[in-house]
C-alpha atoms as a PDB file:
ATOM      1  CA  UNK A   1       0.000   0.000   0.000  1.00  0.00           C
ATOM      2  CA  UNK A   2       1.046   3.340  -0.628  1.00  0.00           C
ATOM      3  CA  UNK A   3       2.192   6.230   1.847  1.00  0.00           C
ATOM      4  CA  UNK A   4       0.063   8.948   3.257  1.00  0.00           C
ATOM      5  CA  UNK A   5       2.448  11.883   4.552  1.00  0.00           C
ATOM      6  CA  UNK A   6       0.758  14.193   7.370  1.00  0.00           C
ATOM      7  CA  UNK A   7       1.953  17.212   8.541  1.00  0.00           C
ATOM      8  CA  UNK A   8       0.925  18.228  12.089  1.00  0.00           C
ATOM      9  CA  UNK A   9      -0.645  14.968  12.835  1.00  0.00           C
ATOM     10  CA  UNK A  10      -0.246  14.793  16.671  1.00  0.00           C
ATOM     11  CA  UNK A  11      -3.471  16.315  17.577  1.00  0.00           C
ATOM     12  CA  UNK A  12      -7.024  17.861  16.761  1.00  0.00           C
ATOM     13  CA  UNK A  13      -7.622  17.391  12.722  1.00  0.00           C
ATOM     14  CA  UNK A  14      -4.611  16.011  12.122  1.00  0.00           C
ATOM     15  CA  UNK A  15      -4.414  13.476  14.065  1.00  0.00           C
ATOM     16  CA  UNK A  16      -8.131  11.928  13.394  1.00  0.00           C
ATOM     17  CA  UNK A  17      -6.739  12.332   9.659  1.00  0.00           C
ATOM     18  CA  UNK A  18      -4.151  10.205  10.340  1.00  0.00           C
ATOM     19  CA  UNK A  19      -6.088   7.286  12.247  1.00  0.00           C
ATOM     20  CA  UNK A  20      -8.901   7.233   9.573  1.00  0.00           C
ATOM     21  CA  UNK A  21      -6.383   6.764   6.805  1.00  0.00           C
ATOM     22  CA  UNK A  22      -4.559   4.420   8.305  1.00  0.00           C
ATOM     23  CA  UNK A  23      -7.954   2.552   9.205  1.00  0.00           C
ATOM     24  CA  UNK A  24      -8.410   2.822   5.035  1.00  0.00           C
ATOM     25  CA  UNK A  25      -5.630   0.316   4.736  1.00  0.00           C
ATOM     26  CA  UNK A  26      -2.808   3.537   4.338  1.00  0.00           C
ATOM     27  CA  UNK A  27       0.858   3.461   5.477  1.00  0.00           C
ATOM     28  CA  UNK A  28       1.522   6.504   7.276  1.00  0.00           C
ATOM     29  CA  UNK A  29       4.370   9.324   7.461  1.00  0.00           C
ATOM     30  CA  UNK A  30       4.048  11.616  10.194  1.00  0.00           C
ATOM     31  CA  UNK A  31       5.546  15.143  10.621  1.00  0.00           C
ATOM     32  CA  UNK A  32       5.753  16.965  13.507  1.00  0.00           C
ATOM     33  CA  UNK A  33       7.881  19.056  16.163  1.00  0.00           C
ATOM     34  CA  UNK A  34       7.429  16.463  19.222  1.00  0.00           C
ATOM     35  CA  UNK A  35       8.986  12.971  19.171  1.00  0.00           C
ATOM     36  CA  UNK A  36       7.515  11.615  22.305  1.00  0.00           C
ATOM     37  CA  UNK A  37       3.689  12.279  20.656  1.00  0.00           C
ATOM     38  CA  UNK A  38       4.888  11.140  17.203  1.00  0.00           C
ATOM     39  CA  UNK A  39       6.341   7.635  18.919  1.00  0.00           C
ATOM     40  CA  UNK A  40       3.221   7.253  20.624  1.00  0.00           C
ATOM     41  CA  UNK A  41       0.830   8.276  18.276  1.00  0.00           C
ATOM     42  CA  UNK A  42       3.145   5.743  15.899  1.00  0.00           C
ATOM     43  CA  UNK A  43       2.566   2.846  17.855  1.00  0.00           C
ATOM     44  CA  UNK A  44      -1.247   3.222  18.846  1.00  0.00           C
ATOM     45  CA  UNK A  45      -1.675   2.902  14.624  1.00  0.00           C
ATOM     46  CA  UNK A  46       0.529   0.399  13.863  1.00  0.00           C
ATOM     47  CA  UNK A  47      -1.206  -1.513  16.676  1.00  0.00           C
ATOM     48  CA  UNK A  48      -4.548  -0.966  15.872  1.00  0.00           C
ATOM     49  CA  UNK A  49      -4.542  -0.848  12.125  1.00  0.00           C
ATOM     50  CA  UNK A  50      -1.554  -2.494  11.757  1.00  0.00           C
ATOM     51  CA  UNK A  51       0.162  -0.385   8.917  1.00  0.00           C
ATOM     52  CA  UNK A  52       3.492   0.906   8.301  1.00  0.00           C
ATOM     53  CA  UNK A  53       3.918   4.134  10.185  1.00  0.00           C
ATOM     54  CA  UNK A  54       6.904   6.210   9.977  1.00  0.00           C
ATOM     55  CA  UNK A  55       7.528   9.583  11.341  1.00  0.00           C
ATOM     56  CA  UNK A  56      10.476  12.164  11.085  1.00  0.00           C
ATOM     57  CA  UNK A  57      10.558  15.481  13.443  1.00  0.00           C
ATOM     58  CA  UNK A  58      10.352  19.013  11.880  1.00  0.00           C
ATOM     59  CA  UNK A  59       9.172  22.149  12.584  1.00  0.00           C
ATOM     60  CA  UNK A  60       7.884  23.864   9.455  1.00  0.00           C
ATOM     61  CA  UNK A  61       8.798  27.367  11.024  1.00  0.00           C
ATOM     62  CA  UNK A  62      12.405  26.385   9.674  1.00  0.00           C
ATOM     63  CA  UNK A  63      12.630  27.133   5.772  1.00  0.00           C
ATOM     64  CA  UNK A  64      14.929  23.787   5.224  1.00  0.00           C
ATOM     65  CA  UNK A  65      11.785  21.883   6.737  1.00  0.00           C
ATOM     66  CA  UNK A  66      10.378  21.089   3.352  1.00  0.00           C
ATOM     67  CA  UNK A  67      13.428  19.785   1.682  1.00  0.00           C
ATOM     68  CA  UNK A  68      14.529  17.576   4.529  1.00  0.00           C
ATOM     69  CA  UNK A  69      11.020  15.780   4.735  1.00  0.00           C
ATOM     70  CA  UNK A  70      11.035  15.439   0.885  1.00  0.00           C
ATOM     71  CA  UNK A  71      15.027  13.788   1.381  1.00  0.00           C
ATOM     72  CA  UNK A  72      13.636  11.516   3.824  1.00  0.00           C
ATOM     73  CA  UNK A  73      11.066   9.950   1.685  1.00  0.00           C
ATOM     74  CA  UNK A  74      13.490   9.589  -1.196  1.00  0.00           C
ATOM     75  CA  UNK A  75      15.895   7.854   1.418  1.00  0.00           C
ATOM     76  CA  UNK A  76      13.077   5.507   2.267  1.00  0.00           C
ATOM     77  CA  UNK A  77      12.003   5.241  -1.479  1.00  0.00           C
ATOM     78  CA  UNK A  78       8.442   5.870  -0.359  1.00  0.00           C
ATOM     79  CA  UNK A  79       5.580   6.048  -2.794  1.00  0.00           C
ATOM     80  CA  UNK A  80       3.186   8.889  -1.334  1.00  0.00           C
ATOM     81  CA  UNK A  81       0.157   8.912  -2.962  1.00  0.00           C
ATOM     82  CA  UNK A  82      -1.442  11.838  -0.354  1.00  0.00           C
ATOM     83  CA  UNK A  83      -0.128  14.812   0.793  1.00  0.00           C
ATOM     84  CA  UNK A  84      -1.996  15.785   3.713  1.00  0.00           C
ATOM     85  CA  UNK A  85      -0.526  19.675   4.547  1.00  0.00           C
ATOM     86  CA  UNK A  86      -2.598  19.993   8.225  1.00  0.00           C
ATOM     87  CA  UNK A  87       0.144  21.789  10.236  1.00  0.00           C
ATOM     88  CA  UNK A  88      -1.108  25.004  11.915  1.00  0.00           C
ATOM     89  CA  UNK A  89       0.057  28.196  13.604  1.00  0.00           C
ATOM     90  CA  UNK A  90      -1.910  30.754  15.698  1.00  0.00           C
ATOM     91  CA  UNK A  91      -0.990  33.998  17.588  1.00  0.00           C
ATOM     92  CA  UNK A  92      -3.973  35.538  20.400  1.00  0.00           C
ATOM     93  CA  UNK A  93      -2.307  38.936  20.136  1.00  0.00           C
ATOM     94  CA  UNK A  94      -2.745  42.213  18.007  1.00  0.00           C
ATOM     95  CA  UNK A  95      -1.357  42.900  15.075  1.00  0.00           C
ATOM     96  CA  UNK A  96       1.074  45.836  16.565  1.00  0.00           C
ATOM     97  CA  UNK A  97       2.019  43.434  19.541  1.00  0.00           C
ATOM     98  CA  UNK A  98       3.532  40.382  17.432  1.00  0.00           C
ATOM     99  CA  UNK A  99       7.087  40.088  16.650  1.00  0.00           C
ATOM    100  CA  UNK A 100       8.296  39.973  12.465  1.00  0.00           C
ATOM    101  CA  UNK A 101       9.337  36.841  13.368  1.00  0.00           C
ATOM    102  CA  UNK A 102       6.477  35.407  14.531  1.00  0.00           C
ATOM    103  CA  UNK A 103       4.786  36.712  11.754  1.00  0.00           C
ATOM    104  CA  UNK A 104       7.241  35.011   9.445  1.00  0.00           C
ATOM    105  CA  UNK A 105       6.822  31.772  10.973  1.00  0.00           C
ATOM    106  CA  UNK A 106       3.398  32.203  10.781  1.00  0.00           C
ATOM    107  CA  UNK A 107       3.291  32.879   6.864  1.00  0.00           C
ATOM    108  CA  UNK A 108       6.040  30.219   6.730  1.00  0.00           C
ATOM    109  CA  UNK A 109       3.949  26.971   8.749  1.00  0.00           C
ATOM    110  CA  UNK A 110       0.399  28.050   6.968  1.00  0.00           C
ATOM    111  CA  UNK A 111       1.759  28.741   3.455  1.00  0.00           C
ATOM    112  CA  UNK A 112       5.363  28.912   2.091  1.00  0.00           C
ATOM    113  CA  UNK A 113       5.626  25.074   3.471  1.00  0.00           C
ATOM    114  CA  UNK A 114       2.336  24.307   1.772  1.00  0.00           C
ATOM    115  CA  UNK A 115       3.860  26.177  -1.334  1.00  0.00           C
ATOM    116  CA  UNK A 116       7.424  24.101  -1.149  1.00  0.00           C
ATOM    117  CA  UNK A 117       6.056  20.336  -0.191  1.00  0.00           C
ATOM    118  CA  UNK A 118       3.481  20.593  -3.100  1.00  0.00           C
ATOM    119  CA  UNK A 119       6.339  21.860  -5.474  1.00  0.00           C
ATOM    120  CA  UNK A 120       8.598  19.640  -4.620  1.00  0.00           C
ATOM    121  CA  UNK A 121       6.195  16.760  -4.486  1.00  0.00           C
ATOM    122  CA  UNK A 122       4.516  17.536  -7.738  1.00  0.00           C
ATOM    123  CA  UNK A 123       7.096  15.598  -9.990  1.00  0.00           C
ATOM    124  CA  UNK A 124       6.727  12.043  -7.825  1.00  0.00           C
ATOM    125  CA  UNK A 125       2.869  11.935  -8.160  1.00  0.00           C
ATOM    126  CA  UNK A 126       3.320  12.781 -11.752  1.00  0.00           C
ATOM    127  CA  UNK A 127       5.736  10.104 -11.856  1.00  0.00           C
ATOM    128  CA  UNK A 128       3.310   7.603 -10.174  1.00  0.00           C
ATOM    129  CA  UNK A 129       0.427   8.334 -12.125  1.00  0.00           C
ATOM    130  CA  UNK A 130      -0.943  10.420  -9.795  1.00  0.00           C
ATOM    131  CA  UNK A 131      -2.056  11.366  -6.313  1.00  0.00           C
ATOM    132  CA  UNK A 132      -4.005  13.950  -3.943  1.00  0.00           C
ATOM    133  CA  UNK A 133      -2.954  16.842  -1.817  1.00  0.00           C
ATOM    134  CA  UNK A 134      -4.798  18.209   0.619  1.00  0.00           C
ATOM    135  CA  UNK A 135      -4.686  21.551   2.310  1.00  0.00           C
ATOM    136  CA  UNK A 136      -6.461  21.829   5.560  1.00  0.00           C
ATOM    137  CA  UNK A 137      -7.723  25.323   5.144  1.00  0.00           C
ATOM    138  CA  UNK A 138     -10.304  27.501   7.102  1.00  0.00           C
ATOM    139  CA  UNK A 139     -13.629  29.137   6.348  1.00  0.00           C
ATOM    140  CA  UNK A 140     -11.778  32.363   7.676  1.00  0.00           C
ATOM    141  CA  UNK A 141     -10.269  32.318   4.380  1.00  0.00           C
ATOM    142  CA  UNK A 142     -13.808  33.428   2.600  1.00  0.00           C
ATOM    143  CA  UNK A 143     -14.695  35.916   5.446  1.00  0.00           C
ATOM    144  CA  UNK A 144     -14.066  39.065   6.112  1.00  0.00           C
ATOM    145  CA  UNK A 145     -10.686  39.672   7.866  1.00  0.00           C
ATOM    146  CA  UNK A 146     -10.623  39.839  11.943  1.00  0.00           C
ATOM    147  CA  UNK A 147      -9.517  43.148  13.013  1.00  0.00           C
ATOM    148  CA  UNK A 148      -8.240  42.054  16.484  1.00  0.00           C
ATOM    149  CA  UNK A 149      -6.844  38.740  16.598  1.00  0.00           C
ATOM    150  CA  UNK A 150      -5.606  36.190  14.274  1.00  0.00           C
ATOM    151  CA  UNK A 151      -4.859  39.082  11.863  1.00  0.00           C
ATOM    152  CA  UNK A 152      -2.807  37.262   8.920  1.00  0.00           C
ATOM    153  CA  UNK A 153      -4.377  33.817   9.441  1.00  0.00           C
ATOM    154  CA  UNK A 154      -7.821  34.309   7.033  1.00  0.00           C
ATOM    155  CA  UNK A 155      -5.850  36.250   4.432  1.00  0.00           C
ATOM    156  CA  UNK A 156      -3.048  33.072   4.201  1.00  0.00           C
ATOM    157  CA  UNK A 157      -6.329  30.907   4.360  1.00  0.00           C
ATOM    158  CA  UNK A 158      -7.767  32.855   1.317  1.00  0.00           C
ATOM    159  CA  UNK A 159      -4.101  32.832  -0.566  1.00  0.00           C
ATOM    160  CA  UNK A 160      -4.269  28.638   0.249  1.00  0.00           C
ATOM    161  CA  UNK A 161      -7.654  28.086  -1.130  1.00  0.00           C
ATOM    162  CA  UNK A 162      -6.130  30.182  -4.253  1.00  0.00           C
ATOM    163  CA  UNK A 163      -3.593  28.267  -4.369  1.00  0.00           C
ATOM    164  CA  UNK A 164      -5.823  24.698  -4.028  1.00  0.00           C
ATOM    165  CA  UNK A 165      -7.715  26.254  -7.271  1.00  0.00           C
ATOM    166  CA  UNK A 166      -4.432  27.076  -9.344  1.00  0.00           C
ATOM    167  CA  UNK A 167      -2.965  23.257  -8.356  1.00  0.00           C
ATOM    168  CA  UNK A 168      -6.243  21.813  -9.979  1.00  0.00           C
ATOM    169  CA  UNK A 169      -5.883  23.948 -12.757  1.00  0.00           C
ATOM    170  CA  UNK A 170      -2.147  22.744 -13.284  1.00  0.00           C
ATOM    171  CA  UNK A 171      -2.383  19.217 -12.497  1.00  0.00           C
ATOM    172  CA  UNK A 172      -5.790  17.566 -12.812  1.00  0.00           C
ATOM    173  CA  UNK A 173      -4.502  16.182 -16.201  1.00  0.00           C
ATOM    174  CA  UNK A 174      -1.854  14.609 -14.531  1.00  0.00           C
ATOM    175  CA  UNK A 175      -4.276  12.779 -12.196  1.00  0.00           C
ATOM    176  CA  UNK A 176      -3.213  15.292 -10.024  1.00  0.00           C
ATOM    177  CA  UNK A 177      -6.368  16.350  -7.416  1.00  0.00           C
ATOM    178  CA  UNK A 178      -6.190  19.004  -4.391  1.00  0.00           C
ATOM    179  CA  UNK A 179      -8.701  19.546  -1.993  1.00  0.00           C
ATOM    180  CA  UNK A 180      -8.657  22.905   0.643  1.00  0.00           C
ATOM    181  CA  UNK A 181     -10.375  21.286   3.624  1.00  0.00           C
ATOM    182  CA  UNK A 182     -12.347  24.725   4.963  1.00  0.00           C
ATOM    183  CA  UNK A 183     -13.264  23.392   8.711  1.00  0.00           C
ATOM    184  CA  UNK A 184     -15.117  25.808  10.991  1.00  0.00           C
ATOM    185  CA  UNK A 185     -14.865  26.119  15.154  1.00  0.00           C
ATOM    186  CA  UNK A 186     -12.971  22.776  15.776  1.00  0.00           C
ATOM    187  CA  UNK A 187     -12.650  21.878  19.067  1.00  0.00           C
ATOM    188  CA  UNK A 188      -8.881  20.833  19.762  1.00  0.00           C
ATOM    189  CA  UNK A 189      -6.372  21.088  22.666  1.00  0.00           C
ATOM    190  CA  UNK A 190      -4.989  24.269  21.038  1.00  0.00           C
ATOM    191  CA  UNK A 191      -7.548  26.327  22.320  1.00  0.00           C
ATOM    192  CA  UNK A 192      -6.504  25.475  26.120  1.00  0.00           C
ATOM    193  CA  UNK A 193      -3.020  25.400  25.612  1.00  0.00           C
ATOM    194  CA  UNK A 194      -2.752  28.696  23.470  1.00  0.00           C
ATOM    195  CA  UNK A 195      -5.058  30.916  25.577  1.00  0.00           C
ATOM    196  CA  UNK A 196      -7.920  31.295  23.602  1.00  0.00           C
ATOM    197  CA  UNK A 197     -10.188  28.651  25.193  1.00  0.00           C
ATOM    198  CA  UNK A 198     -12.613  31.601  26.943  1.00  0.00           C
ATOM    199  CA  UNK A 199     -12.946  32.765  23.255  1.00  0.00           C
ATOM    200  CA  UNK A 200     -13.931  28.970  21.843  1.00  0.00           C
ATOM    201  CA  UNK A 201     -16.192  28.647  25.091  1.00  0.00           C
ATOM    202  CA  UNK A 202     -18.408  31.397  23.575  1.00  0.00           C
ATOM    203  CA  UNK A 203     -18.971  29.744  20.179  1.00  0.00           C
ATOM    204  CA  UNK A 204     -22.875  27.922  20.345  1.00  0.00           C
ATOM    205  CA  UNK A 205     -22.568  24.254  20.625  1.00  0.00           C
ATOM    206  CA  UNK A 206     -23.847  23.978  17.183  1.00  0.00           C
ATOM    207  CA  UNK A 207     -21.446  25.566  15.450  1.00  0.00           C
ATOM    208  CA  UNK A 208     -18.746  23.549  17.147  1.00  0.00           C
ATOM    209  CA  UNK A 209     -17.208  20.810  15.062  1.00  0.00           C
ATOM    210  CA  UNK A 210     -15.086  16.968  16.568  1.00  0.00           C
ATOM    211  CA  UNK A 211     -12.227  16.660  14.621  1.00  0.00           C
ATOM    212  CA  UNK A 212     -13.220  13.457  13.699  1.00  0.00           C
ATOM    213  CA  UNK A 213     -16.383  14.779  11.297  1.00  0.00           C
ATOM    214  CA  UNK A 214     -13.707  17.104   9.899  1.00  0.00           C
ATOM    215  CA  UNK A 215     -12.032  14.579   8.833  1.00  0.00           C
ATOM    216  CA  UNK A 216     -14.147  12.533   7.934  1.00  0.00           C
ATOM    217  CA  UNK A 217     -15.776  14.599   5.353  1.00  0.00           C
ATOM    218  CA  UNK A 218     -12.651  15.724   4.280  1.00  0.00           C
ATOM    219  CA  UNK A 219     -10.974  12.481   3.166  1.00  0.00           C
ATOM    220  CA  UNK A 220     -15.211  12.245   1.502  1.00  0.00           C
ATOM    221  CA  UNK A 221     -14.481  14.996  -0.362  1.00  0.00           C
ATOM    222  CA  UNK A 222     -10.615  14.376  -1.071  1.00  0.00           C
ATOM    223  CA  UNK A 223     -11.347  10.657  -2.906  1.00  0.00           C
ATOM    224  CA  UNK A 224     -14.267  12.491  -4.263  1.00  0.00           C
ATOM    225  CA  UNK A 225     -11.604  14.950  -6.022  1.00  0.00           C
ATOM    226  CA  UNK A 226     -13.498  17.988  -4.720  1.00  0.00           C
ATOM    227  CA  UNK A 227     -11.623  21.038  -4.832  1.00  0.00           C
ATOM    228  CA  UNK A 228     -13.126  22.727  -1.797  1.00  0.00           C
ATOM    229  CA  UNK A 229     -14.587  20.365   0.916  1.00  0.00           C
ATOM    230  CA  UNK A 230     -16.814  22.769   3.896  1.00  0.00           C
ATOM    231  CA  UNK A 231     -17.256  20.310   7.108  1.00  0.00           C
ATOM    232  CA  UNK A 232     -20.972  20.817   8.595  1.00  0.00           C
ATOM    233  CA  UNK A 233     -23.864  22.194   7.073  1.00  0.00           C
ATOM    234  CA  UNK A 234     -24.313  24.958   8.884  1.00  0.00           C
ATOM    235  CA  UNK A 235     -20.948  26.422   7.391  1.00  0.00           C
ATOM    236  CA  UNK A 236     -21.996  25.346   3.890  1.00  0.00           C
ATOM    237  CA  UNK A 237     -24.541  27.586   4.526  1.00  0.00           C
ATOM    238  CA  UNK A 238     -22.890  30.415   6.034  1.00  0.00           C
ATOM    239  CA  UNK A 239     -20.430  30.164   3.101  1.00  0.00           C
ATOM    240  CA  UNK A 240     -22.676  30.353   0.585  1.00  0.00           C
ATOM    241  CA  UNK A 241     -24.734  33.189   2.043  1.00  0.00           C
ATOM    242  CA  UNK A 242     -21.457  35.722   2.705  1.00  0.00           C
ATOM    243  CA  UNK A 243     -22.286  37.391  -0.215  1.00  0.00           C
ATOM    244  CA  UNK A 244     -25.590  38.342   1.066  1.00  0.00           C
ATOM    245  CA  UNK A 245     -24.522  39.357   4.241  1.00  0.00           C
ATOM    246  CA  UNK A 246     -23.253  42.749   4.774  1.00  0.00           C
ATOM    247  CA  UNK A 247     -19.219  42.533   5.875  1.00  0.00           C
ATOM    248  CA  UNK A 248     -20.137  44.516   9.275  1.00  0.00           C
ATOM    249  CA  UNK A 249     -22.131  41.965  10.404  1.00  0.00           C
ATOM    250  CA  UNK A 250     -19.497  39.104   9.800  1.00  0.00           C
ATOM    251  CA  UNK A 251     -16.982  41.176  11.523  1.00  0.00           C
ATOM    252  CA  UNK A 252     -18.831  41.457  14.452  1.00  0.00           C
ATOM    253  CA  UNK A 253     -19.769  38.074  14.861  1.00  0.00           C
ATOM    254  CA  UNK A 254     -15.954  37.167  13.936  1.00  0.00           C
ATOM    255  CA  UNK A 255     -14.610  39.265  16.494  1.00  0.00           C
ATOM    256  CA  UNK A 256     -16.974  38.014  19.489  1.00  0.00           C
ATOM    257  CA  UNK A 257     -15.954  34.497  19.235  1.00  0.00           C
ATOM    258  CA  UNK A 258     -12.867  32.645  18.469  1.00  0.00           C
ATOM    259  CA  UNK A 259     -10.469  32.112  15.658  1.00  0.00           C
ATOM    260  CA  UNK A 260     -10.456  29.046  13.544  1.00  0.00           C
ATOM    261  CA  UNK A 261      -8.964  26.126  13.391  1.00  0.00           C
ATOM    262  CA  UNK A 262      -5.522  25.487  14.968  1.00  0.00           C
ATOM    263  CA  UNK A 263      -3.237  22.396  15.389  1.00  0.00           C
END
């Protein structure tokens, strides 16, 4: 069987990606920043699925991240048929009080690492006949921009679904499909651990997504070859009714409760 790689698979949507691939019958390859949840997250799926699970550690804030992960899979002559780009990056401060830096490694994690892995994986699913990416995007990126918090993360998400669009365009002759996975409110750990879990507690219950139904419709839509997949109905219809609704109104309701999705 052929490879999935995941990046950011050691919690929320990634990691219910990666155990309902590897339930599909898929050999994994997990990226991520810490080995002691990539070891046990490794065993757990080789145990209960019992797949091939690799992982190698890298944090995508670093701009050789991309290459080395590519290198490894080449060293391992693996044939990976999805690209699963999940990894995620937050800040719960204002624009003026974040760093360049952080805002670097922010534009770096949610899109110049999405830009590089496709790029440089591009040629191998050619070369195999094919294969899927996947971008795990946001519904930020068709709203309105936040003006308090989160201030660069629905503009990348925008840019990604762009880019999801332009990859189709490219590469669908090649047998070549991406998906932009547009979740809403997801709940995860991140929320707790990054300070912005009094923001999440104020989103109503039913516009709170499990990672697991994320993912779920994601991988749908991904073997589906649907460009843009939108977990739950209610955002579908959010989505499709921005245009209706005037951009005031979507800024107020973005700026009362929290951000989107995180890792």
């Amino acid at each position: 069987m052929s490879y999935a790689l995941i990046t950011g698979p050691t919690a929320g949507i990634g990691k219910a990606l990666a155990y309902q691939l590897a339930e599909k019958g898929y050999n994994l390859l997990l990226v991520a920043r810490r080995e002691d949840r990539l070891i046990q997250i490794s065993e757990d799926i080789k145990d209960k699925f019992n797949v091939e699970v690799l992982f190698t550690v890298e944090d995508l804030t670093n701009s050789q991240a991309p290459e080395r992960i590519y290198d490894f899979t080449i060293s391992k002559a693996l044939d990976i048929e999805l690209l699963i780009l999940n990894a995620g990056y937050q800040h719960h401060r204002t624009f003026e009080e974040v760093s360049i830096s952080d805002e670097e490694d922010c534009l770096r994690v949610l899109g110049l690492s999405v830009i590089m892995q496709s790029k440089l994986f591009i040629k191998h699913l050619k070369n195999r006949g094919g294969g899927k990416i996947m971008v795990v995007s946001s519904v930020a990126g068709y709203a309105p921009p936040s003006g308090e918090f989160a201030f660069l993360y629905g503009p990348v998400k925008t840019f990604m679904n762009r880019f999801v669009e332009a990859l189709n365009v490219a590469y669908n002759k090649n047998n070549i499909f991406a998906t932009a996975l547009c979740p809403g409110f997801t709940v995860t750990e991140f929320h707790s651990v990054s300070g912005t879990q009094d923001r999440m507690d104020k989103v109503p219950k039913f516009m709170k997504l499990s990672a697991d139904q994320v993912a779920k419709e994601g991988i749908a839509g991904m073997f589906k070859n649907k460009e843009v997949v939108i977990p739950g109905a209610i955002y579908r219809f959010l989505v499709s009714g921005l245009g209706y609704l005037p951009k005031s109104f979507i800024r107020f309701i973005g700026n009362k409760i929290a951000g989107g999705r995180y890792e």
